[in-house]
Protein backbone atom coordinates (compact mmCIF):
# COMPACT_ATOMS: atom_id res chain seq x y z
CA UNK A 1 -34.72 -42.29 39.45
CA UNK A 2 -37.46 -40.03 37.87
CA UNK A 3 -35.55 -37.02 39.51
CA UNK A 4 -32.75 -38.08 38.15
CA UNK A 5 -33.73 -38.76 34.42
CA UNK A 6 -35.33 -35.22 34.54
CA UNK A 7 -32.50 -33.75 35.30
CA UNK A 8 -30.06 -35.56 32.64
CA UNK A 9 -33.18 -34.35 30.00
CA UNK A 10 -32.73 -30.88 30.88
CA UNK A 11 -28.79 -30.78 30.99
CA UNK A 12 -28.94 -32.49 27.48
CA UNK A 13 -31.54 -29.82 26.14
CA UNK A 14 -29.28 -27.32 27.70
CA UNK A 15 -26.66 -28.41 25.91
CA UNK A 16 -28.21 -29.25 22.59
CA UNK A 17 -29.24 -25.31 22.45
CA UNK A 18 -25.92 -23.99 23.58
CA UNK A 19 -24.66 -26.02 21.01
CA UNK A 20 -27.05 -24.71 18.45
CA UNK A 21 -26.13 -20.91 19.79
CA UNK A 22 -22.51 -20.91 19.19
CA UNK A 23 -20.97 -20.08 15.82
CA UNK A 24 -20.09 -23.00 13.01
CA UNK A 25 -17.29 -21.95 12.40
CA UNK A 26 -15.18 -19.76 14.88
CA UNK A 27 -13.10 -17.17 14.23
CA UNK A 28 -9.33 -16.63 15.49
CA UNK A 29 -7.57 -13.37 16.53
CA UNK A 30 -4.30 -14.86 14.42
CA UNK A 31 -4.19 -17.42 12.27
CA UNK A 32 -1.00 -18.78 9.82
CA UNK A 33 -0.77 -19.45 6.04
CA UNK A 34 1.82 -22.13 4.68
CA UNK A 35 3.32 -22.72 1.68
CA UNK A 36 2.26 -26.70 1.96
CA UNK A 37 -1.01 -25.46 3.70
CA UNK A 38 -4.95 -26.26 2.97
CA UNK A 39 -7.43 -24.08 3.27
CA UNK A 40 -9.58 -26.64 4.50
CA UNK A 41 -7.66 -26.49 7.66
CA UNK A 42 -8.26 -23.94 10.60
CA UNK A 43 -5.67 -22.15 9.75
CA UNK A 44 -3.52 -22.56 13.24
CA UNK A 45 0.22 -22.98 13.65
CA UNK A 46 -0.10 -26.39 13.31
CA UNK A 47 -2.74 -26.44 10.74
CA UNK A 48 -2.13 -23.79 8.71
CA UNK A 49 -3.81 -22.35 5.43
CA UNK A 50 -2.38 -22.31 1.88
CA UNK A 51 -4.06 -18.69 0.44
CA UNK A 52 -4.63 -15.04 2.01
CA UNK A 53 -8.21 -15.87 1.04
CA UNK A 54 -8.48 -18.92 3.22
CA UNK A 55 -7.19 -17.66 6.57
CA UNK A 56 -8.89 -14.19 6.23
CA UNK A 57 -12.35 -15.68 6.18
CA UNK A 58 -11.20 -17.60 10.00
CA UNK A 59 -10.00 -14.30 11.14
CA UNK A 60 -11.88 -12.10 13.60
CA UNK A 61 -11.46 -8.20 13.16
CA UNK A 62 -8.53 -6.38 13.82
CA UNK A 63 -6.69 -10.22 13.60
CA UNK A 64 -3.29 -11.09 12.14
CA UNK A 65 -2.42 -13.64 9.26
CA UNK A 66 1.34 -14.77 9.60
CA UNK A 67 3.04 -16.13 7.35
CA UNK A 68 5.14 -19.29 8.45
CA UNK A 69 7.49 -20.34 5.63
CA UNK A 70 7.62 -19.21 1.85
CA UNK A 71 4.75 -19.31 -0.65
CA UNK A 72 2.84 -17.67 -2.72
CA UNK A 73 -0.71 -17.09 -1.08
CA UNK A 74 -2.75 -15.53 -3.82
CA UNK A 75 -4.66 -12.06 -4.50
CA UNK A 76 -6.86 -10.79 -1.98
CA UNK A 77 -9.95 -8.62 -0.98
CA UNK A 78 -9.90 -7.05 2.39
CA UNK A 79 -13.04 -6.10 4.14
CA UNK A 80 -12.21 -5.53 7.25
CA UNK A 81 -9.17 -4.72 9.83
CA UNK A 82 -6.66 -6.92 9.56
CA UNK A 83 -2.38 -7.40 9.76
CA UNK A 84 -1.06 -9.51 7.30
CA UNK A 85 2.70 -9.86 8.23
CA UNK A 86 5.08 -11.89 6.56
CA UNK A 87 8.50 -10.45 8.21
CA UNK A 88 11.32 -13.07 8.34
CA UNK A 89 10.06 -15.41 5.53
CA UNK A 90 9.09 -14.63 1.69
CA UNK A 91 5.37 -13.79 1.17
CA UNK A 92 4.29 -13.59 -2.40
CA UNK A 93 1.37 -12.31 -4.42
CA UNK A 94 1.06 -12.80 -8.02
CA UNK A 95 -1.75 -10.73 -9.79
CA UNK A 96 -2.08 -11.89 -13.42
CA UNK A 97 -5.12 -10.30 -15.16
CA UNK A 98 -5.96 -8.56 -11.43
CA UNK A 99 -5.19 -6.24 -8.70
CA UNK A 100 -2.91 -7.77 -5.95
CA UNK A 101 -4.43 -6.63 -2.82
CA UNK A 102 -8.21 -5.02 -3.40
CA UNK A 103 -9.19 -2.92 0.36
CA UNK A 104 -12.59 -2.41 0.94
CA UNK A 105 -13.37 -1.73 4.43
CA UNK A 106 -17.03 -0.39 5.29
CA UNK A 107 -18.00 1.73 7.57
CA UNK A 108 -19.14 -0.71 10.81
CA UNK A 109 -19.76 -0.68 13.96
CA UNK A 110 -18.23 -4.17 14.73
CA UNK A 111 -15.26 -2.43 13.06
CA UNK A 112 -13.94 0.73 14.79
CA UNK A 113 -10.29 0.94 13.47
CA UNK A 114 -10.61 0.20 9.77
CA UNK A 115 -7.19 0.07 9.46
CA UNK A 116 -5.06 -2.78 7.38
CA UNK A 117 -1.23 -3.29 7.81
CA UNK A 118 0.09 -5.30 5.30
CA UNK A 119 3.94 -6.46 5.99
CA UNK A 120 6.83 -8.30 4.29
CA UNK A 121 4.90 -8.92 0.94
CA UNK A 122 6.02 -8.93 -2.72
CA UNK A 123 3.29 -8.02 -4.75
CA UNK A 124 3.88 -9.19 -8.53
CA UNK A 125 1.70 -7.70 -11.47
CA UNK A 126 3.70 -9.99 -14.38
CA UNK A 127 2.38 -12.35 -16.43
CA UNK A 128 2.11 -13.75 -20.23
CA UNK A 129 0.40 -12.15 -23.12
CA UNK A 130 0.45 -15.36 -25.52
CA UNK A 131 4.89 -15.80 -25.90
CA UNK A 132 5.35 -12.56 -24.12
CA UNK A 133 6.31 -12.34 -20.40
CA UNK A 134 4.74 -8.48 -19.74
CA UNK A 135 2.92 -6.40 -17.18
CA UNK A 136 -0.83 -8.34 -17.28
CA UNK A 137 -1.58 -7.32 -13.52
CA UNK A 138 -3.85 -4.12 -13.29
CA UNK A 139 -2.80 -2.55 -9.50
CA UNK A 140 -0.64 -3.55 -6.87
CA UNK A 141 -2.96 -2.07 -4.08
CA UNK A 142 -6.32 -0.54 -4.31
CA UNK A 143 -7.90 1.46 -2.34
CA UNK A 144 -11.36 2.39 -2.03
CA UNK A 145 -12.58 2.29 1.72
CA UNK A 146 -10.70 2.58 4.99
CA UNK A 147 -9.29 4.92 7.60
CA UNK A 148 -6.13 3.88 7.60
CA UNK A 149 -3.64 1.97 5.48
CA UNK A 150 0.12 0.99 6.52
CA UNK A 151 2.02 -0.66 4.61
CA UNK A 152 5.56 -1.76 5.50
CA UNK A 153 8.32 -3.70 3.49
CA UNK A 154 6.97 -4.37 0.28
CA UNK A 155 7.87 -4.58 -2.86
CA UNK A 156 5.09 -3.64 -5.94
CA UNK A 157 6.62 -4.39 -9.38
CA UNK A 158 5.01 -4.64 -13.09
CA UNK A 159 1.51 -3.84 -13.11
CA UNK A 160 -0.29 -2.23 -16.42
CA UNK A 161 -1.87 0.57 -13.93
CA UNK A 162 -1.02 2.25 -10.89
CA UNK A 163 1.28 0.51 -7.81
CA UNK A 164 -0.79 1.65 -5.00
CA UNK A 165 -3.93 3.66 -6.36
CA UNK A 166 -5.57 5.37 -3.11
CA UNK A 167 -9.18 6.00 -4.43
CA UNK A 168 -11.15 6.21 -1.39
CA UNK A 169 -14.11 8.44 -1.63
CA UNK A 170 -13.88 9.55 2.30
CA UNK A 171 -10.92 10.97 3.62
CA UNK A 172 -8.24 8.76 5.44
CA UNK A 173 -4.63 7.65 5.83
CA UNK A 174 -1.86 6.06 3.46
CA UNK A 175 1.32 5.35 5.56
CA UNK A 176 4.09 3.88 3.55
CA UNK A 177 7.53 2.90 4.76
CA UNK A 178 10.69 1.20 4.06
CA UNK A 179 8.98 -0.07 0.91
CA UNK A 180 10.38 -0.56 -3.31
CA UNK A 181 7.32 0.54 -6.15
CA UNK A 182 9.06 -0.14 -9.53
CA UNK A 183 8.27 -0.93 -13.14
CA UNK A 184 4.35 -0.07 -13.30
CA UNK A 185 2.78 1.41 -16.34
CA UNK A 186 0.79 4.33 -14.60
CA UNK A 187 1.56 5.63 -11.38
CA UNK A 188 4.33 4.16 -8.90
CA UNK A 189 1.71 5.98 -5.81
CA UNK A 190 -1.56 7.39 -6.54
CA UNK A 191 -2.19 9.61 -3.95
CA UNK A 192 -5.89 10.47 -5.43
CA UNK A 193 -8.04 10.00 -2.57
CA UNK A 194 -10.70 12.44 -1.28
CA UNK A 195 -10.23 15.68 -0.62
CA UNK A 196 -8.57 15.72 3.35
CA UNK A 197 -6.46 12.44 2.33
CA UNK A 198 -2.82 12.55 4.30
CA UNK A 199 -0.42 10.04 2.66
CA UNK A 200 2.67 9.75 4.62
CA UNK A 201 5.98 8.11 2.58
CA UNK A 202 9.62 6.97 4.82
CA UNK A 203 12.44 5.44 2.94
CA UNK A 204 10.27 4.75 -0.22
CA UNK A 205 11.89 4.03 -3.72
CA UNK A 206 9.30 4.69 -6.71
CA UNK A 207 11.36 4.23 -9.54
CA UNK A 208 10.82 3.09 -13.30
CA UNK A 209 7.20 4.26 -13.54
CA UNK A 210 5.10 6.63 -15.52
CA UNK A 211 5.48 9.20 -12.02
CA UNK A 212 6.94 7.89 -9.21
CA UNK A 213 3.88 9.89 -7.11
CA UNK A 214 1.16 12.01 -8.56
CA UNK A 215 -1.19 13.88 -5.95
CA UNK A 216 -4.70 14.56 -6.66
CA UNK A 217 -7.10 17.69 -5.95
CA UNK A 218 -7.65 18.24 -1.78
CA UNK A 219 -4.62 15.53 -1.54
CA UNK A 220 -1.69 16.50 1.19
CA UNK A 221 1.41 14.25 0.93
CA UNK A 222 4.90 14.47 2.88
CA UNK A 223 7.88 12.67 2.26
CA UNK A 224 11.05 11.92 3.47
CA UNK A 225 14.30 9.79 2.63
CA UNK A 226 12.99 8.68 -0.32
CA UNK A 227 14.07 8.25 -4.33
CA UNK A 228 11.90 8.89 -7.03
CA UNK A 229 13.92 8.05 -9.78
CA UNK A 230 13.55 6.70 -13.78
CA UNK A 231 10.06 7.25 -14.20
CA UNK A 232 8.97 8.34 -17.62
CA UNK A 233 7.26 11.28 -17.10
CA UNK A 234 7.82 13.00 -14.03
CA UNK A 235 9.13 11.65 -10.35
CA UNK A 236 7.16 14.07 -7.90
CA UNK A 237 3.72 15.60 -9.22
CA UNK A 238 0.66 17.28 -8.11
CA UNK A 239 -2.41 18.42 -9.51
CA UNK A 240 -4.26 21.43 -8.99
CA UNK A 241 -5.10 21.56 -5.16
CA UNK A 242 -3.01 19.22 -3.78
CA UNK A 243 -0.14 19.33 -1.58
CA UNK A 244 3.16 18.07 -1.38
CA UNK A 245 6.15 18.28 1.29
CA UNK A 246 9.44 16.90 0.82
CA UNK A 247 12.82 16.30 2.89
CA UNK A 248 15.84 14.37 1.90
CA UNK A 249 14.51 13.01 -1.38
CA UNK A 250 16.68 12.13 -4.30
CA UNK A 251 14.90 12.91 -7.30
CA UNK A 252 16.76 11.30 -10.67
CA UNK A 253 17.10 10.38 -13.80
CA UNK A 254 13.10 11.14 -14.50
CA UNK A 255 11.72 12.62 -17.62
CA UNK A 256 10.85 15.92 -15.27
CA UNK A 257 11.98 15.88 -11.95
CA UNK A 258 9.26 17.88 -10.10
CA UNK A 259 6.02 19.09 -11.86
CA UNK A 260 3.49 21.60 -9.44
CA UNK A 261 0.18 22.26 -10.15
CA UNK A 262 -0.73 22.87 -7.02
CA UNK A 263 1.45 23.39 -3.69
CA UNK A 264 5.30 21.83 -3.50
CA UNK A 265 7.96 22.52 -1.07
CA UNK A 266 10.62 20.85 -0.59
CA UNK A 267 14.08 20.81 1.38
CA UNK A 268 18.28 19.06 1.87
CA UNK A 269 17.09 17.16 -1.64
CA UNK A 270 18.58 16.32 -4.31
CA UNK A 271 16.88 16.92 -8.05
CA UNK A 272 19.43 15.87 -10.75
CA UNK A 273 19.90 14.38 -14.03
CA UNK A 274 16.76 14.75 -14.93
CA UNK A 275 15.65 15.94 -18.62
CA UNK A 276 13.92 18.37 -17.12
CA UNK A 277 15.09 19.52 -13.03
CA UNK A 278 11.69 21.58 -12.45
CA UNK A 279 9.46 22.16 -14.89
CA UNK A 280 6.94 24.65 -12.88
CA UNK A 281 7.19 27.03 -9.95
CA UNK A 282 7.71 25.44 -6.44
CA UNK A 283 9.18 26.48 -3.44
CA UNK A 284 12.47 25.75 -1.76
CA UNK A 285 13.28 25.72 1.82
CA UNK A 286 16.91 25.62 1.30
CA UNK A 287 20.22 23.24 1.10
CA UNK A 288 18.79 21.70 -2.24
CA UNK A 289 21.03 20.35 -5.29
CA UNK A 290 19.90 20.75 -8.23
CA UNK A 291 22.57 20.35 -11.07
CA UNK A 292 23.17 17.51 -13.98
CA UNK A 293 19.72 18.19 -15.84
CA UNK A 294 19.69 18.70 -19.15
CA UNK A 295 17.16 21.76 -18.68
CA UNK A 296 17.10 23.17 -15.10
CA UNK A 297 13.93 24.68 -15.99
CA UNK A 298 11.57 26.75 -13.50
CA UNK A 299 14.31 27.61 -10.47
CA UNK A 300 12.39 27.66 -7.01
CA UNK A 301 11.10 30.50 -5.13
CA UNK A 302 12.94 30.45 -1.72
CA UNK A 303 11.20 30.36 1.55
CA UNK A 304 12.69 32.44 4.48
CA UNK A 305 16.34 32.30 5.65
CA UNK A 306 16.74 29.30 2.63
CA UNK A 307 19.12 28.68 -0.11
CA UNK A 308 20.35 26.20 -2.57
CA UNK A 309 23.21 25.38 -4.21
CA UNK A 310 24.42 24.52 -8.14
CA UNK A 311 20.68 25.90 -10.07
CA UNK A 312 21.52 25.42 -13.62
């Protein structure tokens, strides 16, 4: 009997430490948010959280927050990898007074990737200014640390700055596809990252802003099937030192259609109806329209074995 209660006193104290070793509160690869969720809950399928917030903090890196059912799960700050995917069901951010989605990611090395996906979202900037419904939301998306950012089926509407602003001090990726920017003050895409900064843009409508894209010094952008198209003072820009490719665009209806400053080209696009078509030198590499602007303004230099068709 001695043996015996010296061995039940060591198997308890065994125990009792392993107990005190593991974590309080452990952290899932995926985890769900809910419309009718609490983010007092673990955030499971059968538990699920109410906010972004909530289910981030029970996420382990490189994890994935799905959305179950519609709701609207709040602004958030993103410090590490993560896939937030709301595919299939409506997931809503409403940024009042704030930036929708702040990333943040530090370099780590519990965090190799530093990469965020972010899927399925509308990201909403409106809000009231005492009886007026207006634009009280300051970015859709900021950037200011990560490798890479993808972002996939969203829509970014009425913010009083930029839709996506990509700030990031170290050079990195922006990968945008399928996705609707509309009705923000500045910028529809700020491509003003650090010098080395690739932003990559597939069947992408930036309409209704101040630009639809403006690229920053050391920037290099390419884009393809995409409209740029009401925005108030030009739909494709760069700045001195950055770069810009383009392919099957539709460029409309802007204030100036392209503005260069530092490298454009751009080919089988479409720049029309603009009040100005070009307004500085660029360079075509053929089966461009450009016709329907009120000024045609600077006509392209043509690459090798290229041409376009109806220059004003």
């Amino acid at each position: 009997m001695h043996n015996k209660s010296r061995l039940l006193a060591v198997v308890g104290t065994t125990l009792a430490l392993a107990a005190l070793s593991a974590p309080a509160h452990a952290q899932a690869t995926r985890t769900f948010v809910s419309g009718v969720g609490n983010d007092a809950d673990p955030c499971s399928r059968t538990a699920p959280c109410k906010t972004f917030a909530g289910a981030i903090s029970k996420t382990f890196i490189n994890g994935e927050i799905d959305c179950l059912d519609p709701g609207g799960f709040g602004t958030l700050t993103i410090t590490k990898s993560i896939t937030i995917d709301c595919t299939g069901t409506l997931g809503s951010v409403l940024a009042s007074g704030t930036n929708g989605f702040n990333i943040n990611i530090p370099v780590s090395a519990n965090d190799p990737f530093r990469t965020v996906r972010l899927r399925g979202l509308t990201i909403n900037g409106t809000g009231p200014s005492g009886t007026i419904g207006t634009r009280t939301g300051l970015k859709g998306i900021s950037i200011t640390q990560a490798t890479t950012v993808i972002l996939e089926d969203i829509v970014i509407s009425d913010f009083s700055q930029q839709g996506i602003n990509d700030a990031r001090t170290a050079a990195g990726r922006l990968i945008i596809r399928n996705s609707v920017i509309r009705n923000n003050t500045g910028s529809g895409i700020s491509a003003g990252g650090a010098a080395g900064n690739n932003t990559s843009i597939d069947n992408v409508h930036s309409i209704n802003n101040a630009f639809g894209i403006a690229t920053a010094t050391g920037n290099n952008v390419s884009i393809v099937r995409s409209v740029f198209s009401g925005n108030t003072t030009a739909g494709v820009e760069t700045d001195a030192g950055g770069i810009l490719a383009m392919d099957s665009a539709v460029v409309s209806g802007n204030v100036t259609g392209l503005t260069n400053n530092g490298t454009m080209a751009f080919a089988n696009s479409e720049i029309s109806f603009n009040t100005t078509g070009i307004s500085t030198a660029t360079t075509s590499f053929g089966n461009n329209r450009i016709f329907g602007n009120t000024s045609a303004g600077t006509v392209p230099t043509l690459g090798a074995a290229s041409s376009d068709h109806g220059q004003q």
